[in-house]
Protein backbone atom coordinates (compact mmCIF):
# COMPACT_ATOMS: atom_id res chain seq x y z
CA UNK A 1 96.21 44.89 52.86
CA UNK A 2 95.03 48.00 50.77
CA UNK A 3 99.04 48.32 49.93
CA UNK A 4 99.30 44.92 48.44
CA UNK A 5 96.08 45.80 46.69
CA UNK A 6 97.81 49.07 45.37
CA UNK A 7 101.12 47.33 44.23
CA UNK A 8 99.22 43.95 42.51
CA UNK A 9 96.90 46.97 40.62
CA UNK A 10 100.48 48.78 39.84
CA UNK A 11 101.72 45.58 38.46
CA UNK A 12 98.84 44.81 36.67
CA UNK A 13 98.70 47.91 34.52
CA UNK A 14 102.98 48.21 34.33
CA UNK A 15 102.36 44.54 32.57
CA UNK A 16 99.52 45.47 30.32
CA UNK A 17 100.85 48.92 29.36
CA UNK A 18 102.70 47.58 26.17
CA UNK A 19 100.15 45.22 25.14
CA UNK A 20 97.65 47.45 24.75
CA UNK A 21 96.43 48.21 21.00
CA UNK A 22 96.30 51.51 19.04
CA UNK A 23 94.74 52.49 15.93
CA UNK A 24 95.14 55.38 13.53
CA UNK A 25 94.12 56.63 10.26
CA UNK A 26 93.88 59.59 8.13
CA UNK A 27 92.76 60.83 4.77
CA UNK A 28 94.58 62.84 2.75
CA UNK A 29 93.95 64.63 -0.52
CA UNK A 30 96.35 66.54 -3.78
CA UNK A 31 95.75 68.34 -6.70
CA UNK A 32 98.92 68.49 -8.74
CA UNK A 33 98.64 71.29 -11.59
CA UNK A 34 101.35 70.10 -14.24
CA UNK A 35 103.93 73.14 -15.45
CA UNK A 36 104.95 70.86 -18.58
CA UNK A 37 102.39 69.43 -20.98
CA UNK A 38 104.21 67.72 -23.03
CA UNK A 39 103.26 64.64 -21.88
CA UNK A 40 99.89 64.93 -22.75
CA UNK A 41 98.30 65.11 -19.30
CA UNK A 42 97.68 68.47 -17.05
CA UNK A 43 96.98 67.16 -13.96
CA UNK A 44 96.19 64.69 -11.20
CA UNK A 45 94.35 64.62 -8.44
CA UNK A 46 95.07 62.12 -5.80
CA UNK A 47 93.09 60.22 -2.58
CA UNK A 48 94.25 58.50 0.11
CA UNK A 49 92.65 56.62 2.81
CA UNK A 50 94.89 54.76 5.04
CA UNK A 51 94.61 52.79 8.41
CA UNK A 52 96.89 51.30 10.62
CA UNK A 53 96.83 49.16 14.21
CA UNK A 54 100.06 48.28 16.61
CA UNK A 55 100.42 46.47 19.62
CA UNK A 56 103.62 46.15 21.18
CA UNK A 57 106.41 45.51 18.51
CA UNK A 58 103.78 44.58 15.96
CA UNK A 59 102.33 46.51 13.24
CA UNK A 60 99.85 46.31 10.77
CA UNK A 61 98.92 49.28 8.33
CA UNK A 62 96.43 49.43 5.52
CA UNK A 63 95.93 51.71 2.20
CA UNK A 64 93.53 52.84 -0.42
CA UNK A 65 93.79 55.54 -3.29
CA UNK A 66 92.98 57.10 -6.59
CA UNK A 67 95.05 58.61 -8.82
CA UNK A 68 92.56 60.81 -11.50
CA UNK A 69 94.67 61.76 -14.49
CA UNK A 70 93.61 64.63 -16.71
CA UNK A 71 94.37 65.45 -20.25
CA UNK A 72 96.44 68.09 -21.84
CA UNK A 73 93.42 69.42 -24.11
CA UNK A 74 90.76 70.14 -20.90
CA UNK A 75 91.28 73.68 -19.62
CA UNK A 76 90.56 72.42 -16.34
CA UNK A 77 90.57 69.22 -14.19
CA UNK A 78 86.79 70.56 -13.66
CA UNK A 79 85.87 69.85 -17.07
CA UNK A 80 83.45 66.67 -17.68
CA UNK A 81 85.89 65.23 -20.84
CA UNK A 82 89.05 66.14 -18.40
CA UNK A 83 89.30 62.49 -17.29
CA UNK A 84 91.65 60.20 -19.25
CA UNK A 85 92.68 57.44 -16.64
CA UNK A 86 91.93 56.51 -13.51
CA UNK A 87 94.08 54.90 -11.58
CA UNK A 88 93.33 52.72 -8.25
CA UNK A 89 96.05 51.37 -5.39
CA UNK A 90 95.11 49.56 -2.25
CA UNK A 91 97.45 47.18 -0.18
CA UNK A 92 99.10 46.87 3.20
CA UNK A 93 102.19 45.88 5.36
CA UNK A 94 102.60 43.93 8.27
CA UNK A 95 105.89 44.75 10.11
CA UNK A 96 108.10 43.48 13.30
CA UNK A 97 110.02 46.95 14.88
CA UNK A 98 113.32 46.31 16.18
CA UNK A 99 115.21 49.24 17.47
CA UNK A 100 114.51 52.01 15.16
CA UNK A 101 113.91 49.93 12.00
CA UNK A 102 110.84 47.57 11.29
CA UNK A 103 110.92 44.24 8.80
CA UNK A 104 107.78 42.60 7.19
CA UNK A 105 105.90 42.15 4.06
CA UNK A 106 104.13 44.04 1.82
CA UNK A 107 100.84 43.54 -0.42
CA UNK A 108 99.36 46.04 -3.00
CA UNK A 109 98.26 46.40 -6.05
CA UNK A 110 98.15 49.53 -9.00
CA UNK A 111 95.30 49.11 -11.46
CA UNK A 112 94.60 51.58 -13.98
CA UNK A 113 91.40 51.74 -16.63
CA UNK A 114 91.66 54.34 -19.52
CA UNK A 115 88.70 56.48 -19.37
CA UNK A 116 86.18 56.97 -22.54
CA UNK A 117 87.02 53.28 -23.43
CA UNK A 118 84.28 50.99 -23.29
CA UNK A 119 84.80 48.04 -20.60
CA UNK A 120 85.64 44.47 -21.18
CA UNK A 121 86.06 42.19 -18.45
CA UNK A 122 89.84 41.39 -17.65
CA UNK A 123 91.05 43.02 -21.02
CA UNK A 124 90.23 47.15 -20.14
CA UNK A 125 91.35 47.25 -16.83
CA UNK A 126 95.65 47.12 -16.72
CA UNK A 127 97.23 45.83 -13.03
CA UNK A 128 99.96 44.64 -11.40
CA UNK A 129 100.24 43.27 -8.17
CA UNK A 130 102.01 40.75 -5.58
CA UNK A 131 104.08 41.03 -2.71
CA UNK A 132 107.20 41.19 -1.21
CA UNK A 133 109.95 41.64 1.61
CA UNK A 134 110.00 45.05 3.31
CA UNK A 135 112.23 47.02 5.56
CA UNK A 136 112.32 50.25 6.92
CA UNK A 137 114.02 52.47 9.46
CA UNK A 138 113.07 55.85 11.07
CA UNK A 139 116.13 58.21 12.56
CA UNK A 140 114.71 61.92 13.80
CA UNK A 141 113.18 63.26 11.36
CA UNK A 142 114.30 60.67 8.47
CA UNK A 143 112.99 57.52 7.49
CA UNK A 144 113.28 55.21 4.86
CA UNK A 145 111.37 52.44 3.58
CA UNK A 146 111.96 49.56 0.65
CA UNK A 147 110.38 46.54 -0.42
CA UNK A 148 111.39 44.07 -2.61
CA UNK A 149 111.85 42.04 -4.98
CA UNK A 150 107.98 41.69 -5.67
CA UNK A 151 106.61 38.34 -6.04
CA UNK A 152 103.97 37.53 -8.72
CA UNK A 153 101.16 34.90 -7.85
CA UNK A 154 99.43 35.48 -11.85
CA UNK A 155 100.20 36.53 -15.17
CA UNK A 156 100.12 40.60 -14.84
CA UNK A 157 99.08 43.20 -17.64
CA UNK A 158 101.05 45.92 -16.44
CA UNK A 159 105.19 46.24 -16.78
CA UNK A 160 105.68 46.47 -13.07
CA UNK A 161 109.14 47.41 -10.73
CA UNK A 162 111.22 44.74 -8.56
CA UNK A 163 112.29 46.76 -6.51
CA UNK A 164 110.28 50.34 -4.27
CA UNK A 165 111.98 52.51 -1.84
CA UNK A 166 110.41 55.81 -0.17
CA UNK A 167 112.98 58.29 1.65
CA UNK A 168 111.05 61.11 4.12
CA UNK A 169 112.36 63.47 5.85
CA UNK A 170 110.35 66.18 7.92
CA UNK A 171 111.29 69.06 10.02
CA UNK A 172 108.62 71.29 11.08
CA UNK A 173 106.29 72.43 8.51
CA UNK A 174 108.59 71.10 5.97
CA UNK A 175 108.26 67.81 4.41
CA UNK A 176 110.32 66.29 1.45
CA UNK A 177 109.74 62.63 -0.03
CA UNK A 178 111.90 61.45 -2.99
CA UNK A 179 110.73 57.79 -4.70
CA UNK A 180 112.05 55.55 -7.06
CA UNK A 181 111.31 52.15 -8.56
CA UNK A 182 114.04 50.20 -10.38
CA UNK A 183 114.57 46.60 -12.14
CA UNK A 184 111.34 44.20 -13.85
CA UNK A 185 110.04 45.43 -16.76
CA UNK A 186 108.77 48.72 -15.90
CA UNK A 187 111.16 51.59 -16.94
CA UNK A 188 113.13 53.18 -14.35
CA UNK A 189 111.11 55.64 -12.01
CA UNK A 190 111.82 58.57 -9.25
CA UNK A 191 109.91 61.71 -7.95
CA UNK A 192 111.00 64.07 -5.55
CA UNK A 193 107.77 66.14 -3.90
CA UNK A 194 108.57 69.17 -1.46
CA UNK A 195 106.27 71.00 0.34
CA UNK A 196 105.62 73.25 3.34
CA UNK A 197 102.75 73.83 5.91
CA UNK A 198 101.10 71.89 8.26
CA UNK A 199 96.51 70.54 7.55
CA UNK A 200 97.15 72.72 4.67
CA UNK A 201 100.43 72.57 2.57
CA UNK A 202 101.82 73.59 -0.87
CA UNK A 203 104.30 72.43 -2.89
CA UNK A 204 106.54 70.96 -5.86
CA UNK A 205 107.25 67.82 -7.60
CA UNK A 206 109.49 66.64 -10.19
CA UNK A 207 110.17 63.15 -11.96
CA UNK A 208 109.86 60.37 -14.15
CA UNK A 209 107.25 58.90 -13.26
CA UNK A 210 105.15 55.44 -14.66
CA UNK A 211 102.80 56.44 -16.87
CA UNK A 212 99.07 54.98 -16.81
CA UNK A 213 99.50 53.71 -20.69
CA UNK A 214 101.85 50.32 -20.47
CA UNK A 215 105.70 50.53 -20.51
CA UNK A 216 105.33 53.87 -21.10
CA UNK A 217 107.16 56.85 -18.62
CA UNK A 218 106.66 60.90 -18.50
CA UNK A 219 108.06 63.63 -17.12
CA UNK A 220 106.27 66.30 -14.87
CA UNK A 221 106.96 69.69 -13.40
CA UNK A 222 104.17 70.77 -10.92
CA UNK A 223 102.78 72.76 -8.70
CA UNK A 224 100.47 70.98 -5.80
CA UNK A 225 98.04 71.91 -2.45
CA UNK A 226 97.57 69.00 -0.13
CA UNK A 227 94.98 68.30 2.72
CA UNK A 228 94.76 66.20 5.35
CA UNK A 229 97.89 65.16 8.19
């Protein structure tokens, strides 16, 4: 009797093993101190809170940031009158994983409100937003994600990309993430961002990247720290 007990219990838990859910999340932090000021900004400091929850083959994952943007003419991102745009993005994917890769949808959105402006209602705040097809697939130490083409439910005020993809690769206590954004009316975008060490990492970037004025792109060269996972 007690060994039927013992295999039902076995059979029990071998059946509700991969049903069982799992959350995660993590917040991370950069401060990116630009080589080239040409562009008119020195730096940018950037927040991320993000969340996520699986169960079985199904995943959901969550995310919310700021991007602070700092002019050119502050000596430091310190200074009160540094500030000229913030920028805000929050969104989420919800995914199917099949073998190594994973296919879904995607939601976000990037608003961005020019600092030292005074605030109207729907006419100071610039956004873009929608969603769209995503797939991604992980191999070792490489994965790759894309979404797209983005789908627009309203009338947007920021040029915005069609297409996103996100290539990772990490080995160790070295991590490297290129981006780029193509087609829609934003200009043409990419960033590559290396960096080494573990809670505590530095590193460099380099790209074209969209700035927070509309239609408008600029080029950085910087140096960053990072926190968090």
């Amino acid at each position: 009797m007690n060994r039927r007990v013992e295999c039902a219990a076995a059979l029990l838990c071998a059946t509700a093993a991969p049903l069982s859910a799992q959350f995660s999340g993590r917040l991370g932090g950069q401060l990116e101190a630009w080589v080239d000021q040409v562009s008119g900004y020195n730096s940018r400091v950037v927040a991320d809170l993000t969340g996520g929850w699986h169960a079985g083959h199904i995943r959901l994952d969550a995310y919310y940031g700021f991007r602070y943007w700092t002019t050119a003419n502050a000596p430091t991102f310190l200074n009160a009158e540094a500030g000229r745009s913030l920028e805000r993005v929050h969104g989420g994917t919800a995914t199917y994983a099949v073998g190594k890769c994973r296919a879904g949808v995607w939601i976000g959105r990037r608003a961005i409100l020019m600092l030292g402006v005074e605030e109207v209602w729907g006419q100071t705040i610039g956004y873009y937003d929608g969603f769209a097809p995503l797939l991604g697939c992980g191999i070792g130490p490489v994965t790759v994600e894309a979404h797209g083409p983005l789908i627009r439910y309203q009338p947007l005020t920021l040029p915005w990309p069609l297409y996103e993809t996100t290539l990772r690769v990490q080995r160790g206590v070295v991590r490297v993430e290129a981006y780029g954004s193509f087609g829609g009316p934003q200009p043409v975008t990419y960033d590559l961002h290396l960096e080494v060490g573990r809670s505590l990492r530095a590193g460099v970037s380099a790209g074209q990247l969209a700035a927070p004025a509309p239609g408008e792109r600029l080029g950085r060269v910087a140096v960053s720290v990072s926190v968090g996972p």
